[in-house]
C-alpha atoms as a PDB file:
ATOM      1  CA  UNK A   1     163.363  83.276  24.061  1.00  0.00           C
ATOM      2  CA  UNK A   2     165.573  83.745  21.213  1.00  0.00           C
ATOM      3  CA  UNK A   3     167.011  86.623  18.832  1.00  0.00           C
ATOM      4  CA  UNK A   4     165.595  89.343  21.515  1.00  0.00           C
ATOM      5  CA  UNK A   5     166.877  92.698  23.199  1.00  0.00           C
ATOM      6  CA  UNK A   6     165.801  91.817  26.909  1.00  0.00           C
ATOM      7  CA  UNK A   7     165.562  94.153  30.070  1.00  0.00           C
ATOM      8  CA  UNK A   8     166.154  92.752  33.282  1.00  0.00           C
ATOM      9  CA  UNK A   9     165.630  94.928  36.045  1.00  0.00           C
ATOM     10  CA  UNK A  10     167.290  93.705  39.223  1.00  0.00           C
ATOM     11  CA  UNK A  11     169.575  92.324  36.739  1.00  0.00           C
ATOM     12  CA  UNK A  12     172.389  91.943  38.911  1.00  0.00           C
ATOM     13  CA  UNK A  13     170.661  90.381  41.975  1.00  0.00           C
ATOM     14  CA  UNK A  14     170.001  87.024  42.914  1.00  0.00           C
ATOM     15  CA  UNK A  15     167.107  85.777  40.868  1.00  0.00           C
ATOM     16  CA  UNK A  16     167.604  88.592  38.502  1.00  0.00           C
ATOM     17  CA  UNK A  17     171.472  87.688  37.747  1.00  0.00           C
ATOM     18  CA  UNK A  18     170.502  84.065  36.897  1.00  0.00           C
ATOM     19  CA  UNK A  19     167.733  85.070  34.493  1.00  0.00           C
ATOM     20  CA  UNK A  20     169.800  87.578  32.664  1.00  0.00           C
ATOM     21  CA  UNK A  21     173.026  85.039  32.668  1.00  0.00           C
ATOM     22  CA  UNK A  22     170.277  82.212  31.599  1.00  0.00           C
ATOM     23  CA  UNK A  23     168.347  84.647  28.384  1.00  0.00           C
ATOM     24  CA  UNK A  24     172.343  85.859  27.273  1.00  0.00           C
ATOM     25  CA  UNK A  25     172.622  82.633  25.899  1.00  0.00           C
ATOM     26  CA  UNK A  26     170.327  83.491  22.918  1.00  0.00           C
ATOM     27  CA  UNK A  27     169.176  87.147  23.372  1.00  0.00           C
ATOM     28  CA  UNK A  28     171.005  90.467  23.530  1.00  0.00           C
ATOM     29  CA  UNK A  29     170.081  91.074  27.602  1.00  0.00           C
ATOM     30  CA  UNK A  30     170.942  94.741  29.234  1.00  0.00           C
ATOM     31  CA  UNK A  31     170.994  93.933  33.439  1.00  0.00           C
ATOM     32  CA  UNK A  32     169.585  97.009  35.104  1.00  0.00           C
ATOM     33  CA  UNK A  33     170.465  97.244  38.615  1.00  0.00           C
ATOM     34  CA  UNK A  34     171.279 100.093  41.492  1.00  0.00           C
ATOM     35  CA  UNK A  35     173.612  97.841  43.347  1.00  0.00           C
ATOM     36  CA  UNK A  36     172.376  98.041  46.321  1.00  0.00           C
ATOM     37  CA  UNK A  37     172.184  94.173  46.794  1.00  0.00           C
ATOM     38  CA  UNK A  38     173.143  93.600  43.572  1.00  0.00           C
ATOM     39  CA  UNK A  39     176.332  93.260  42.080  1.00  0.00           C
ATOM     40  CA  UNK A  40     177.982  92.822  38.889  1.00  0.00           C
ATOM     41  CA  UNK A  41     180.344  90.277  39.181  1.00  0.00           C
ATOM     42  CA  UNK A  42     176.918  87.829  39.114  1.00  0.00           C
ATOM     43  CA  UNK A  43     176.632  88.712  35.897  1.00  0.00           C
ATOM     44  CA  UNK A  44     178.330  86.789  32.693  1.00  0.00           C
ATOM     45  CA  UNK A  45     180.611  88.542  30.282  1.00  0.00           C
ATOM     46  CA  UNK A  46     177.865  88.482  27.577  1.00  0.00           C
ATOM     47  CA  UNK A  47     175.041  90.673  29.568  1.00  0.00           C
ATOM     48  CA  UNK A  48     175.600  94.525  29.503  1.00  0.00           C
ATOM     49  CA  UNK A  49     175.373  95.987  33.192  1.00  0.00           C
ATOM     50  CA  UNK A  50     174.015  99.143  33.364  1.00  0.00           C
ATOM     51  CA  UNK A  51     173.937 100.764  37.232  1.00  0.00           C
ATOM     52  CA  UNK A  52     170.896 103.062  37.283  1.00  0.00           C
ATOM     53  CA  UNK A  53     167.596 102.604  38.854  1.00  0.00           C
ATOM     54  CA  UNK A  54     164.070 102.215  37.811  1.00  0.00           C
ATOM     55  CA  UNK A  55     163.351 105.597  39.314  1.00  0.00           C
ATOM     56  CA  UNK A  56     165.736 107.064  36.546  1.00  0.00           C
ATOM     57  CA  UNK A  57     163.966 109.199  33.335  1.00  0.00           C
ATOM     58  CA  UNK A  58     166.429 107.448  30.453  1.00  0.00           C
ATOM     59  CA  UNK A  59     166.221 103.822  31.197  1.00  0.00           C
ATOM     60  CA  UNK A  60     167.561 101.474  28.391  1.00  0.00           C
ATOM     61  CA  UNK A  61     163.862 101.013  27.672  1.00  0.00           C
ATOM     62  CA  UNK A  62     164.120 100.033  23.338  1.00  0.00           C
ATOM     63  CA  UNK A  63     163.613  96.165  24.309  1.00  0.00           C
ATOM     64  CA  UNK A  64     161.251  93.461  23.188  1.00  0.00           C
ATOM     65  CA  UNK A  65     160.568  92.325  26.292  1.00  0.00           C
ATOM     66  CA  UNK A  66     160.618  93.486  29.856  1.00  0.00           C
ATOM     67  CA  UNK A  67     161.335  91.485  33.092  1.00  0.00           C
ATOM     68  CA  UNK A  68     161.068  93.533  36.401  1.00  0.00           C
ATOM     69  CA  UNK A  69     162.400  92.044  38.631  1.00  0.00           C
ATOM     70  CA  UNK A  70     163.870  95.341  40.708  1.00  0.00           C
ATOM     71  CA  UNK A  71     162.455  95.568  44.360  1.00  0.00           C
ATOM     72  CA  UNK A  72     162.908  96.045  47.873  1.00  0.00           C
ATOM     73  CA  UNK A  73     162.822  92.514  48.124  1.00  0.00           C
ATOM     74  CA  UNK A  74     161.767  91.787  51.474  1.00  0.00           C
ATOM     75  CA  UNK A  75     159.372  92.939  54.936  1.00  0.00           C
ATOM     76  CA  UNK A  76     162.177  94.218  56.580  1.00  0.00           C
ATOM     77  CA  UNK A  77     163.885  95.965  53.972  1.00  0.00           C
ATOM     78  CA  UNK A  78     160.512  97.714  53.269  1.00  0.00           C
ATOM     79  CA  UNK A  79     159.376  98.498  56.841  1.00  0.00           C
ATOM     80  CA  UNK A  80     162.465 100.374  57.036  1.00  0.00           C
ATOM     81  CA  UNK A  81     161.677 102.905  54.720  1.00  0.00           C
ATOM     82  CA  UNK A  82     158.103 102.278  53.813  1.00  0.00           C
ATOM     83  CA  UNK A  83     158.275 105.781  51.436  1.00  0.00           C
ATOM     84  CA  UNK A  84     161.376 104.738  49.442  1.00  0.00           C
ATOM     85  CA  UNK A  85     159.806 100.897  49.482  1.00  0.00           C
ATOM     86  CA  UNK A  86     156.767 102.514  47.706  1.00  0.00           C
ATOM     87  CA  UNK A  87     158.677 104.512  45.353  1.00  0.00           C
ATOM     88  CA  UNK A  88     161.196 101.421  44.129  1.00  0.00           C
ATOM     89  CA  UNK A  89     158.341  98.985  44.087  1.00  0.00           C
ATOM     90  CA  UNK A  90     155.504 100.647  42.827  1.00  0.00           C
ATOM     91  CA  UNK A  91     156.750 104.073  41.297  1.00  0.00           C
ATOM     92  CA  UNK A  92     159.433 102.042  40.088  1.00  0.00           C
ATOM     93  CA  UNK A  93     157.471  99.624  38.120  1.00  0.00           C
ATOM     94  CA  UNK A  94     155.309 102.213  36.492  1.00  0.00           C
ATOM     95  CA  UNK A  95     158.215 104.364  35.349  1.00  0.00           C
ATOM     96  CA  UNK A  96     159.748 101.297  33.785  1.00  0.00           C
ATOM     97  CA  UNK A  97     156.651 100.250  32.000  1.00  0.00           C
ATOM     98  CA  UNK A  98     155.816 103.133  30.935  1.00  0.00           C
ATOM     99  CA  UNK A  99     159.364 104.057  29.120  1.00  0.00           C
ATOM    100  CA  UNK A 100     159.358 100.422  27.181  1.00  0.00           C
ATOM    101  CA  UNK A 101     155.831 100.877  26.350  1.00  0.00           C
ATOM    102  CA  UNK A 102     156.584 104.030  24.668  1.00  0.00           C
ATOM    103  CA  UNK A 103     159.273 102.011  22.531  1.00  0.00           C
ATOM    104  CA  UNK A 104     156.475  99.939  21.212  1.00  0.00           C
ATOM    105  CA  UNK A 105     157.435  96.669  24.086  1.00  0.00           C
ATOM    106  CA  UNK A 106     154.525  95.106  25.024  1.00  0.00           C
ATOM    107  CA  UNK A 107     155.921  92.233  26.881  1.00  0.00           C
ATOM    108  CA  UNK A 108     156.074  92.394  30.302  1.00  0.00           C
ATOM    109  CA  UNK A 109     156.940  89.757  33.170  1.00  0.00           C
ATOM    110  CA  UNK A 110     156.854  90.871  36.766  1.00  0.00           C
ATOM    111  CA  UNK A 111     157.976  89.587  40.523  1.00  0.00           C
ATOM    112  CA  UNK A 112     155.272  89.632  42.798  1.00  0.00           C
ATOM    113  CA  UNK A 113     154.992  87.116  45.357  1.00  0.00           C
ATOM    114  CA  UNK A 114     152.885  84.310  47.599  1.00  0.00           C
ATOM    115  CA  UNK A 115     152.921  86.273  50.577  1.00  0.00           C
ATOM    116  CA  UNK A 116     149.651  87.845  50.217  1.00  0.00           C
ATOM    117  CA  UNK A 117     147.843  84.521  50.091  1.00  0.00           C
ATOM    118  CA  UNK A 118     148.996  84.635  54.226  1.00  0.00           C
ATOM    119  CA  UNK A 119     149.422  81.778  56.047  1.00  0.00           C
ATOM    120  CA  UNK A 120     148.013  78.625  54.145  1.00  0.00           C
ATOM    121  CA  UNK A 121     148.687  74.977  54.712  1.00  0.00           C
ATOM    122  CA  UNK A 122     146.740  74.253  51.774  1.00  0.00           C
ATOM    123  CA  UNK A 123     147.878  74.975  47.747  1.00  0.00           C
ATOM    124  CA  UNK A 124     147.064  78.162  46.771  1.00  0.00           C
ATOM    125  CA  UNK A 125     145.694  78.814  43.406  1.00  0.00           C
ATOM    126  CA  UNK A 126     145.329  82.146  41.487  1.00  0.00           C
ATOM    127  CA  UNK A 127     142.052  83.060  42.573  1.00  0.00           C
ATOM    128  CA  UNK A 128     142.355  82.955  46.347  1.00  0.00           C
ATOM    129  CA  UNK A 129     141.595  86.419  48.411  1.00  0.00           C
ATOM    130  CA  UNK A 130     145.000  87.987  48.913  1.00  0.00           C
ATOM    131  CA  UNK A 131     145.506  90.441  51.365  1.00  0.00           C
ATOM    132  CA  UNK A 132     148.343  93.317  51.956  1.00  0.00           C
ATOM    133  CA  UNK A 133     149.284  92.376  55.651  1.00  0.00           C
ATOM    134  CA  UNK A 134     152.600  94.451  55.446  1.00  0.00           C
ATOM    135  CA  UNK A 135     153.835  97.367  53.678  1.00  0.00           C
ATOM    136  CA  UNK A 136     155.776  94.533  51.205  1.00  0.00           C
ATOM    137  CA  UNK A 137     153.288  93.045  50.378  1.00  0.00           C
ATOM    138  CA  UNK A 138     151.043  96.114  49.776  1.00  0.00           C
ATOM    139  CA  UNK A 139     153.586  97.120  47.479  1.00  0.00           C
ATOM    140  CA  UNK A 140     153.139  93.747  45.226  1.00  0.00           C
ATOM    141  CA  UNK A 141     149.897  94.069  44.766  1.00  0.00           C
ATOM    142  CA  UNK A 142     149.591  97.290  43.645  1.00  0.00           C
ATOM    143  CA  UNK A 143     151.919  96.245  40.896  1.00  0.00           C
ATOM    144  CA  UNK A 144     149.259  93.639  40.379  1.00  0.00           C
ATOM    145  CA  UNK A 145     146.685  96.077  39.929  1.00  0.00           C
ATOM    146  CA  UNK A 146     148.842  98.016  37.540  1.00  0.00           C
ATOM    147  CA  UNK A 147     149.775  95.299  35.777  1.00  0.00           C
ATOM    148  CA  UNK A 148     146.074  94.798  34.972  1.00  0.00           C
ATOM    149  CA  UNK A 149     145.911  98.846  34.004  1.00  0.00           C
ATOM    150  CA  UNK A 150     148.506  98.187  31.359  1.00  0.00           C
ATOM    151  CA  UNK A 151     146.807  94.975  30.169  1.00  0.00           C
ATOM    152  CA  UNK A 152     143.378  96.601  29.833  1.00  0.00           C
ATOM    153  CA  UNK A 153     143.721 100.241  28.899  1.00  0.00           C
ATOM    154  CA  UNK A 154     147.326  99.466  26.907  1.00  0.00           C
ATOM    155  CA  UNK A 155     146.892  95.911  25.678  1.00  0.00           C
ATOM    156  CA  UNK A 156     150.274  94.694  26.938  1.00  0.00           C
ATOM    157  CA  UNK A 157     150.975  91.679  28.136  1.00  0.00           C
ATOM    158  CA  UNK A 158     151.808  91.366  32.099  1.00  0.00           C
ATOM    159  CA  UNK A 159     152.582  88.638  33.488  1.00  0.00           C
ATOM    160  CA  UNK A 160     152.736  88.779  37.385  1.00  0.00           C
ATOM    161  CA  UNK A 161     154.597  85.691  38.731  1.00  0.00           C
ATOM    162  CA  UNK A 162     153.997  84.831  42.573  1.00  0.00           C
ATOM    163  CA  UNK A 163     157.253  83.194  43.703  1.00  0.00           C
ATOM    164  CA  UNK A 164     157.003  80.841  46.337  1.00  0.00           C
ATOM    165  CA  UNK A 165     160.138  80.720  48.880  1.00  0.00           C
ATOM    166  CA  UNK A 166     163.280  81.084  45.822  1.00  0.00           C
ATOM    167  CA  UNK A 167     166.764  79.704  46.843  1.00  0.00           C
ATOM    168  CA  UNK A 168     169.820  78.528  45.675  1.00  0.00           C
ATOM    169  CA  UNK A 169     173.490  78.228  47.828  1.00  0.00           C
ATOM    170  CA  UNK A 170     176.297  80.699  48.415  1.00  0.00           C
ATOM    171  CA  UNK A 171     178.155  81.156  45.318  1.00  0.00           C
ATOM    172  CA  UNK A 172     175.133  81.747  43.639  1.00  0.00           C
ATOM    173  CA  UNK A 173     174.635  85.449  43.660  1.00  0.00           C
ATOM    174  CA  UNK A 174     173.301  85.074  47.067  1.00  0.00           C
ATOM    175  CA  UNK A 175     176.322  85.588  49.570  1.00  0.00           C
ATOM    176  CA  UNK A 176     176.614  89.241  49.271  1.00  0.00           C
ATOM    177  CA  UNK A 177     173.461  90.029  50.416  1.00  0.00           C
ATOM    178  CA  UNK A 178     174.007  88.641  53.788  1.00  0.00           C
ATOM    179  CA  UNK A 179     170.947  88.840  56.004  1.00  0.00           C
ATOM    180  CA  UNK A 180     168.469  89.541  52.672  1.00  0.00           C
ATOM    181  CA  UNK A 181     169.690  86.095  51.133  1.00  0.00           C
ATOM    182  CA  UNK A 182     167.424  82.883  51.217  1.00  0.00           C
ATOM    183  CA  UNK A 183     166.602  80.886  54.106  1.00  0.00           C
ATOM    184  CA  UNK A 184     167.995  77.757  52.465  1.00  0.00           C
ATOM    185  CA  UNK A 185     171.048  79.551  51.626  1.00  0.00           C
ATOM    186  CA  UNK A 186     172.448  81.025  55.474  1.00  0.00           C
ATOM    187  CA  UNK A 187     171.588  78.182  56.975  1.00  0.00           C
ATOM    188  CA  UNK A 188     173.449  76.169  54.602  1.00  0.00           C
ATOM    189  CA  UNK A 189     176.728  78.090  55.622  1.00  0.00           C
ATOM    190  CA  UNK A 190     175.846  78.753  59.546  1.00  0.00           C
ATOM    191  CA  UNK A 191     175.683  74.576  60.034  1.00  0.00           C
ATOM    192  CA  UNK A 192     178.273  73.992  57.669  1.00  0.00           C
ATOM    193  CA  UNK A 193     180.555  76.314  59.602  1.00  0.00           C
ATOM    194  CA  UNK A 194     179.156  74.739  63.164  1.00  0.00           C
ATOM    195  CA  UNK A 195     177.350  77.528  63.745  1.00  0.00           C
ATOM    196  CA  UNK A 196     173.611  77.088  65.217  1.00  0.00           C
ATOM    197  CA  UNK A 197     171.213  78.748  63.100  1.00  0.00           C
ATOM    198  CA  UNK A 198     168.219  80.830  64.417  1.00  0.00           C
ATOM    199  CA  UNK A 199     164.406  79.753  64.301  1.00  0.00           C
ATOM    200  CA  UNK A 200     161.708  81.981  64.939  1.00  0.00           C
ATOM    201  CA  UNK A 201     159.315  80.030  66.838  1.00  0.00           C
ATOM    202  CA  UNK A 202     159.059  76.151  67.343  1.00  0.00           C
ATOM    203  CA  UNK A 203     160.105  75.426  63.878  1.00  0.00           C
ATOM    204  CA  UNK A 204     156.376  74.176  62.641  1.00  0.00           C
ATOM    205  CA  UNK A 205     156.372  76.786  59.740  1.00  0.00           C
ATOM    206  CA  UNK A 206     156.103  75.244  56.549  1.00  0.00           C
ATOM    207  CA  UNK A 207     157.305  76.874  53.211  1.00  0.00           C
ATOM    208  CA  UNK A 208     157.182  75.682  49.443  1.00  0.00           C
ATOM    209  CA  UNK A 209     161.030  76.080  48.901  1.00  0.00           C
ATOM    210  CA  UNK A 210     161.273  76.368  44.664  1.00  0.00           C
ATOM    211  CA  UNK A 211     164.911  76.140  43.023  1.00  0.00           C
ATOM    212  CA  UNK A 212     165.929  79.563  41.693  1.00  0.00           C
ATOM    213  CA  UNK A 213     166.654  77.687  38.065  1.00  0.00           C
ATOM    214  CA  UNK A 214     162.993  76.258  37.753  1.00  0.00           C
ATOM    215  CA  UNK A 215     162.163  79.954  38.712  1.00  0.00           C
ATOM    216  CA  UNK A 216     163.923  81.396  35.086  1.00  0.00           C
ATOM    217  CA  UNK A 217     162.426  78.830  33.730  1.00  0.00           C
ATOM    218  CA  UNK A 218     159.208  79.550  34.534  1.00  0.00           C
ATOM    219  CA  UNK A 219     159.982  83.125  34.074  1.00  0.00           C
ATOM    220  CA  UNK A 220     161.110  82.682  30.423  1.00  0.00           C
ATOM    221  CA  UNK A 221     158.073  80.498  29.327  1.00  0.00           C
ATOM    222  CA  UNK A 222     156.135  83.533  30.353  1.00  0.00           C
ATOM    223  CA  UNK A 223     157.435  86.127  27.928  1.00  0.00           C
ATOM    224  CA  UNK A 224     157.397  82.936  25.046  1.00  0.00           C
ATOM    225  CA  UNK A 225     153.821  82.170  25.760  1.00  0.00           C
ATOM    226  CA  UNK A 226     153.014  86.309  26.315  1.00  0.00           C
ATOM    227  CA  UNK A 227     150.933  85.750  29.509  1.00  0.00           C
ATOM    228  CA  UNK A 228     148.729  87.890  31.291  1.00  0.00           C
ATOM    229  CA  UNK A 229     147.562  87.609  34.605  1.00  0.00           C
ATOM    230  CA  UNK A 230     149.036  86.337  37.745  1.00  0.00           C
ATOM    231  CA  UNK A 231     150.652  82.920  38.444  1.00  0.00           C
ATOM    232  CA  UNK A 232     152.278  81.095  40.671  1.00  0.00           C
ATOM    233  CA  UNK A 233     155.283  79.681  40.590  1.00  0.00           C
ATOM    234  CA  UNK A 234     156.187  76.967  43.435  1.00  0.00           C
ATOM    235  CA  UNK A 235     156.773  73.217  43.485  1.00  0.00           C
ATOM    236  CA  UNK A 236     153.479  72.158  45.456  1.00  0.00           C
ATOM    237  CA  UNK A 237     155.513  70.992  47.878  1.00  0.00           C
ATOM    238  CA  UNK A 238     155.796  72.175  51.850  1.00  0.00           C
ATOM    239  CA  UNK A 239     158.727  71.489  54.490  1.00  0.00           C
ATOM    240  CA  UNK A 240     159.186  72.420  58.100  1.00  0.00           C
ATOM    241  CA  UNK A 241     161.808  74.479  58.940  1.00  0.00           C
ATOM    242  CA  UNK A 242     162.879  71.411  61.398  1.00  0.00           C
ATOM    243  CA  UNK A 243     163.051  69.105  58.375  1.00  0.00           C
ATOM    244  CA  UNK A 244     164.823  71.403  56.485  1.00  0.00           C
ATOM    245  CA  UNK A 245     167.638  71.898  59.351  1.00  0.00           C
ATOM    246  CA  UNK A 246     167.637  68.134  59.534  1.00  0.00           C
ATOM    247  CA  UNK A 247     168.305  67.309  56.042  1.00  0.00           C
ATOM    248  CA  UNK A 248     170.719  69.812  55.718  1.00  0.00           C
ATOM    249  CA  UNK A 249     172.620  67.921  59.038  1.00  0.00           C
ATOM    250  CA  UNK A 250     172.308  64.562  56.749  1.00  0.00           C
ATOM    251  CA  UNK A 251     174.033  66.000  53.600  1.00  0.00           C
ATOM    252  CA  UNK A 252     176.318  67.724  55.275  1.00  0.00           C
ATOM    253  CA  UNK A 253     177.099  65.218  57.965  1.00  0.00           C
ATOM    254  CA  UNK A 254     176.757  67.757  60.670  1.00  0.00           C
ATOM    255  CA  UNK A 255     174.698  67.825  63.756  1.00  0.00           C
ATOM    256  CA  UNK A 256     174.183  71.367  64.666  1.00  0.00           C
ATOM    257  CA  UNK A 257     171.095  71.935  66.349  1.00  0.00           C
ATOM    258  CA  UNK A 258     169.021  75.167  66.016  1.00  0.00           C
ATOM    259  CA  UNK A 259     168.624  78.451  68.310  1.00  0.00           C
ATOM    260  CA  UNK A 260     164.725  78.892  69.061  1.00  0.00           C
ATOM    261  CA  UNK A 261     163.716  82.138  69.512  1.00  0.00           C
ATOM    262  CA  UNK A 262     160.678  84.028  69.608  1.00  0.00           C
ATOM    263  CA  UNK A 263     159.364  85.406  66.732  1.00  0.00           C
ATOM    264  CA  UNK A 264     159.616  89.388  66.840  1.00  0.00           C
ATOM    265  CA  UNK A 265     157.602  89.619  63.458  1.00  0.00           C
ATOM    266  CA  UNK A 266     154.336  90.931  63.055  1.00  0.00           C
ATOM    267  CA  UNK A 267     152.129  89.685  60.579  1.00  0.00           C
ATOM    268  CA  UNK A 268     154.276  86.655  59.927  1.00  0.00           C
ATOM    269  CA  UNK A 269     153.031  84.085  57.272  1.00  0.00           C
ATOM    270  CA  UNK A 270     153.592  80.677  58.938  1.00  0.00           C
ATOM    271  CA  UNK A 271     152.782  77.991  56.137  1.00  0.00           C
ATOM    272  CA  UNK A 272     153.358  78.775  51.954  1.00  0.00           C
ATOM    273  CA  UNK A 273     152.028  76.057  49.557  1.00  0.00           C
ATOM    274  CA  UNK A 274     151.350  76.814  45.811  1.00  0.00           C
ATOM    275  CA  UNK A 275     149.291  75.053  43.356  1.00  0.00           C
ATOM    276  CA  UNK A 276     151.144  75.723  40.354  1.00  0.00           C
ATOM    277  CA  UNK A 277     148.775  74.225  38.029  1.00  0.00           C
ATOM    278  CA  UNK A 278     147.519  77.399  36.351  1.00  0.00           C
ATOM    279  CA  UNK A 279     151.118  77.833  34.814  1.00  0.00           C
ATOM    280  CA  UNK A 280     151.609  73.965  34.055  1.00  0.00           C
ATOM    281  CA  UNK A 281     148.400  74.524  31.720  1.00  0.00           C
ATOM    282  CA  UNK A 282     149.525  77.673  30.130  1.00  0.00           C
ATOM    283  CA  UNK A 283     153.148  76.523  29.355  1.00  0.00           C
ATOM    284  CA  UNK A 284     153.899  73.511  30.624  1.00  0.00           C
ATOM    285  CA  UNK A 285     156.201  74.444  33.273  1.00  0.00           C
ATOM    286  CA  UNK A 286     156.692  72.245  36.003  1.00  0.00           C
ATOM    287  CA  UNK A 287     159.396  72.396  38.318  1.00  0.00           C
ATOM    288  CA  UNK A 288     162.530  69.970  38.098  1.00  0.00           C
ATOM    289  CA  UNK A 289     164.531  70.489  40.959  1.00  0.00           C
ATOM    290  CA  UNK A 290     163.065  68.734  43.377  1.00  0.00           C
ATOM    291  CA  UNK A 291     163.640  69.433  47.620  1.00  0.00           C
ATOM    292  CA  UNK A 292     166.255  67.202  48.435  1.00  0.00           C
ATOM    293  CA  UNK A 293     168.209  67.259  44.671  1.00  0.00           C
ATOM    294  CA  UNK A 294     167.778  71.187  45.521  1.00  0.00           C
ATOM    295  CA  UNK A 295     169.379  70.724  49.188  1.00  0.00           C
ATOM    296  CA  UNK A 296     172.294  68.747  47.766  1.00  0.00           C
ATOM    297  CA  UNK A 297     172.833  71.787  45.039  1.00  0.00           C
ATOM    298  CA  UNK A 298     173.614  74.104  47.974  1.00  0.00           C
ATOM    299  CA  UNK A 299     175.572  71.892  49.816  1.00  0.00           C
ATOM    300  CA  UNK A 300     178.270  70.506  47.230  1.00  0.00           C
ATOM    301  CA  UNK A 301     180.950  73.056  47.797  1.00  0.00           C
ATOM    302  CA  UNK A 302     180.723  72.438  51.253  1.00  0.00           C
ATOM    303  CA  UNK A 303     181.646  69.006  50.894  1.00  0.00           C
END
């Protein structure tokens, strides 16, 4: 994108932050965010914070294109409060869409996520049954399904994006959110500081870990190529959560050794694996960061 006024919502959060930092480079961006996880220090000089949330009634809504990135981002911060969950993620989204639509923006690119293709040890394409196991991921889809309102009643373009497993390391707009940041990420720092980290289960679960950068990427190319529909954005790729705790041990040159416990969550998705081809056709996006160039990302400022 380039010569734009952009909204990110979420703008100060983890994947949020490095979008808006990534679009300032060639776009006026405004960074929406409540600061509850977010903060503004992730942000770069050139991208105007505003604190508000998407519940407000005067967002900064005159914009070209929208990214919504603003959630309760995870099962547990949901299941918490499943009313206020509902209200930020789906209330949230419509109230946003609504106010840029009335400023004539009809570009729209959304998070939603891989969770509700459950546990799947193959790739997962677009037109797989999903299904709302949790109140998070209930809460994704009905932005889906709104998403496909707008597209259909309001001709906009809305471009859902299914993220598969996002990380980057500490230092990264990650470390302030402390038990909400990515797997990759606290494990990272607990074996790097000798401390054992904790596995639910035997370790078997497999997830399609996809670099936070290839994730902008892929986010960008969607507002330049005005999708619609949903798409998934992942590598294609699937580790163990015992390789990933070993490879960590190799860059690092550590050998801390896990804490198994049992898992206390319900409903928990044991294997992630996209097939990201629908978005490689649309855009060409294909992801650069590969798992191990990814792994030694995170760990260089421990070394």
């Amino acid at each position: 994108m380039e010569g734009n006024r952009v909204l990110v919502t979420g703008g100060a959060g983890f994947i949020g932050s490095n979008l808006a930092n990534a679009l300032a480079e060639d776009n006026h961006v405004i960074a929406l965010d409540d600061a509850y996880l977010g903060t503004a220090e992730n942000l770069d000089p050139a991208v105007d914070f505003v604190e508000g949330s998407v519940l407000d009634d005067d967002l900064p809504a005159d914009v070209d294109a929208l990214f919504h990135l603003a959630a309760l981002s995870s099962r547990n911060m949901h299941e918490e409060d499943p009313m206020q969950g509902a209200r930020v993620n789906v209330e949230g989204f419509i109230n946003t869409v609504e106010q840029v639509r009335a400023e004539g923006c009809d570009t729209v690119v959304y998070a939603s996520t891989s969770s509700i293709y459950g546990s799947q040890t193959d790739p997962c394409s677009e037109d797989m049954p999903v299904e709302a196991r949790t109140g998070y991921e209930a809460s994704k889809m009905a932005r889906e399904k709104y998403a496909e309102y707008y597209s259909n009643f309001h001709e906009m373009n809305a471009a859902g994006m299914r993220f598969f497993s996002v990380y980057q390391g500490y230092g990264g707009a990650e470390e302030h959110k402390g038990e909400y940041a990515n797997l990759i990420a606290q494990f990272a720092d607990q074996i790097a500081s000798g401390e054992s980290p904790v596995i639910y289960g035997d370790g078997t679960q497999t997830r399609d870990f996809t670099h936070v950068d290839d994730i902008v990427r892929g986010l960008e190319l969607a507002a330049d190529h005005e999708l619609d529909g949903v798409y998934n954005l992942g590598t294609g790729d699937a580790y163990t959560i015992n390789h990933l705790i070993e490879r960590l041990n190799e860059v690092l040159g550590t050998d801390v050794q896990p804490e198994y416990v049992e898992n206390p969550l319900k409903n928990y998705v044991h294997d992630t694996k996209a097939d990201p081809s629908k978005m490689k056709d649309a855009t060409g996006w294909d992801p650069e960061i590969d798992f191990d160039e990814g792994l030694r990302r995170v760990c260089a400022s421990y070394l």
